[in-house]
Protein backbone atom coordinates (compact mmCIF):
# COMPACT_ATOMS: atom_id res chain seq x y z
CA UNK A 1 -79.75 -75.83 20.32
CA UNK A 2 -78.03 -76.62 17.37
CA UNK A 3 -77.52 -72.67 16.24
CA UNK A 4 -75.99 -71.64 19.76
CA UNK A 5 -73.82 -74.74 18.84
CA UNK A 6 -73.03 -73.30 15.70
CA UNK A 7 -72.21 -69.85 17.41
CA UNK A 8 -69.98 -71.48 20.11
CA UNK A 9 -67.92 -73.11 17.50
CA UNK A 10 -67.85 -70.09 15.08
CA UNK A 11 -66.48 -67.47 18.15
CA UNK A 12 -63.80 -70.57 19.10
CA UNK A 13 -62.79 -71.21 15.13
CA UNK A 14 -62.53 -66.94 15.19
CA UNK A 15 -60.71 -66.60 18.30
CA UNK A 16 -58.05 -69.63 17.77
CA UNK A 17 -57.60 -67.57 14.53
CA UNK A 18 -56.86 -64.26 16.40
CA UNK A 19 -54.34 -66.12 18.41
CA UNK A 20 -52.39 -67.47 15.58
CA UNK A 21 -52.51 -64.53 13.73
CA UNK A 22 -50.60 -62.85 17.00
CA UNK A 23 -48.14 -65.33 17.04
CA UNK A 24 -47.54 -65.07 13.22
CA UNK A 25 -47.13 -61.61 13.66
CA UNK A 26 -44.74 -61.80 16.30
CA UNK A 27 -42.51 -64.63 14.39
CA UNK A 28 -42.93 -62.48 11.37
CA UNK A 29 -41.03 -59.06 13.24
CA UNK A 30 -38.44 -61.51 14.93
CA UNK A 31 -37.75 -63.03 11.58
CA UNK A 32 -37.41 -59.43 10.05
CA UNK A 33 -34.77 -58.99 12.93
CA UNK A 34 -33.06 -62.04 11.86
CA UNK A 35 -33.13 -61.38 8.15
CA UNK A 36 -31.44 -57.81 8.74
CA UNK A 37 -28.33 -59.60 10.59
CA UNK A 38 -28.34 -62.26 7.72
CA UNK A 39 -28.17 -60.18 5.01
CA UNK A 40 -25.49 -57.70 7.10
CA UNK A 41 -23.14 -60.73 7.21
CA UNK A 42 -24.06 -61.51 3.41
CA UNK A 43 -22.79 -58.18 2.72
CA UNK A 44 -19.62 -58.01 5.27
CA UNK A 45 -18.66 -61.38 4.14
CA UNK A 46 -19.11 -60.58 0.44
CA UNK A 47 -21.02 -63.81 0.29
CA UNK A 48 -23.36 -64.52 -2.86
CA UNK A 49 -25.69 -67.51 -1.83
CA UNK A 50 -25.13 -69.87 0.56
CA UNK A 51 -26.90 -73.46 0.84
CA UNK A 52 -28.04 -74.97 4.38
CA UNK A 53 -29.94 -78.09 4.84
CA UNK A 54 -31.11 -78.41 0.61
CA UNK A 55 -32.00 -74.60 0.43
CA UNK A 56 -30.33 -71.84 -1.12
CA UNK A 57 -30.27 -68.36 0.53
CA UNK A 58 -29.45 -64.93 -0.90
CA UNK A 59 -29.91 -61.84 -1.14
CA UNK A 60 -32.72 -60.82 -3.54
CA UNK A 61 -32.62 -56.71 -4.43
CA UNK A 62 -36.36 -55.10 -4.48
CA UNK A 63 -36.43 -51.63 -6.83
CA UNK A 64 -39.43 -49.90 -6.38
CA UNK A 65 -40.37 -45.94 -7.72
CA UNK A 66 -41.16 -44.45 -4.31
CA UNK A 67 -42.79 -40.82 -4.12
CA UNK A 68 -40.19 -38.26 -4.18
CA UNK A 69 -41.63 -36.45 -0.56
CA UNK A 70 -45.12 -36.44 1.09
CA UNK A 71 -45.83 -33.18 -0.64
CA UNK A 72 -46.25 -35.10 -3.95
CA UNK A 73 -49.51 -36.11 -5.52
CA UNK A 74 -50.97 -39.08 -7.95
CA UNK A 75 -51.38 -36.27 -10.46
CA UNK A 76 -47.49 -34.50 -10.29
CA UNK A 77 -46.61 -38.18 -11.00
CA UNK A 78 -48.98 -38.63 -13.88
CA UNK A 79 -48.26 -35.17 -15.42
CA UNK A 80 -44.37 -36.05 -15.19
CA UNK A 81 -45.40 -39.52 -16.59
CA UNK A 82 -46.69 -38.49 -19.84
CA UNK A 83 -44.08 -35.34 -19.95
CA UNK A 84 -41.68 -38.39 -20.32
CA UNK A 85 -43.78 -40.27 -23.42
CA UNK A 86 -44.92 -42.57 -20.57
CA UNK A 87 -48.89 -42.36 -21.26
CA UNK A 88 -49.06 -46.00 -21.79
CA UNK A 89 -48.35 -46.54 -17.72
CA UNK A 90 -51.02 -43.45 -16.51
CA UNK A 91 -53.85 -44.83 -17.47
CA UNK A 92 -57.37 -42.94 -16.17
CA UNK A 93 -58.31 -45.16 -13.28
CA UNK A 94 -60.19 -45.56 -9.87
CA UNK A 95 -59.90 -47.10 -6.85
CA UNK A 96 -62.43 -49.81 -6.12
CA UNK A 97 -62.34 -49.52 -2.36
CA UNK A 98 -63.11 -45.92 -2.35
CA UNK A 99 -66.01 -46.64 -5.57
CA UNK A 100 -67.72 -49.47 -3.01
CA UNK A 101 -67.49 -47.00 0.10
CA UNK A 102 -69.16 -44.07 -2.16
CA UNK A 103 -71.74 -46.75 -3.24
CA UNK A 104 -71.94 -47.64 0.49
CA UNK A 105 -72.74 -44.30 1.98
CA UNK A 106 -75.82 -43.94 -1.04
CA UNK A 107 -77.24 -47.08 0.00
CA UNK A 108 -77.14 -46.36 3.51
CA UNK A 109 -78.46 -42.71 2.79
CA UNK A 110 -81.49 -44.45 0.38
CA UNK A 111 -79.53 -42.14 -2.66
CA UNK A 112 -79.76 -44.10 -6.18
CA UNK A 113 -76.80 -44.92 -8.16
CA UNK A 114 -76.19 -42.10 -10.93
CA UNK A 115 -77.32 -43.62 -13.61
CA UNK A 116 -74.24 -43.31 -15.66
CA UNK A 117 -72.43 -45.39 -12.68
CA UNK A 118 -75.76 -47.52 -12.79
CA UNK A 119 -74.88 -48.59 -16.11
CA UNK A 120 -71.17 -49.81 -15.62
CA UNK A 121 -71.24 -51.11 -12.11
CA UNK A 122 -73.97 -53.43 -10.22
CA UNK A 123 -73.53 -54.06 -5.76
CA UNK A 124 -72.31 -56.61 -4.92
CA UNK A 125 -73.87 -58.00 -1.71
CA UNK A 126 -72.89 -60.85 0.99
CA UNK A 127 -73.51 -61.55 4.29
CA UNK A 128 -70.90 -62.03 7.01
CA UNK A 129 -71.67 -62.98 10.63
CA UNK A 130 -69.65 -60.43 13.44
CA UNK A 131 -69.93 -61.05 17.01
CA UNK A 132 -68.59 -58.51 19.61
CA UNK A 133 -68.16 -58.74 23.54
CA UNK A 134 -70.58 -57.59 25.95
């Protein structure tokens, strides 16, 4: 009895989660509304920082390098990085999400490793308990 104990308390524990994480969501988009009307009246007002109840608020400016359109690719960016002496930030790389789904699909498939990934890389392997409706 104790496992189906266990269960019952893991599926409540997972679906208070799922709840909260809806409501967090939902407070999260309402306080992105909020934020856009605060930081309007920051900028009509030609206000700096303002202090309410022992915090200071402002508005913080994010710069981020963005793709130029869709139709450019990782490597366009890379070429034009080391075009501009900027080698040091295109490093050769990988993605580790799309490495563990290749490694994945081989295991599933009963395929080895290469051996030349074999000798960089080991799996990694846990165990997570799902559940799913009826």
């Amino acid at each position: 009895m104790e496992l189906v104990e266990l269960i019952k308390r893991w599926q409540g524990l997972k679906d208070t989660a799922k709840e909260h994480e809806e409501a967090r969501k939902e407070a999260n988009k309402e306080a992105d509304l909020v934020a856009s009307a605060v930081i309007g009246l920051f900028l009509d007002e030609g206000i700096e920082n303002i202090a309410v109840e022992g915090r200071t608020y402002y508005i913080g400016d994010d710069i981020k390098a963005v793709k130029l359109n869709d139709e450019i690719d990782r490597d366009q960016i890379v070429d034009a990085l080391i075009a501009s002496d900027l080698e040091h930030m295109a490093p050769r790389g990988f993605n580790w999400n799309s490495l563990s789904a290749f490694v994945r699909d081989l295991k599933r498939e009963g395929e080895p490793i290469p051996d030349a990934l074999a000798a960089v890389i080991k799996l990694s392997e846990a165990h997570r308990l799902g559940s799913r409706t009826k």
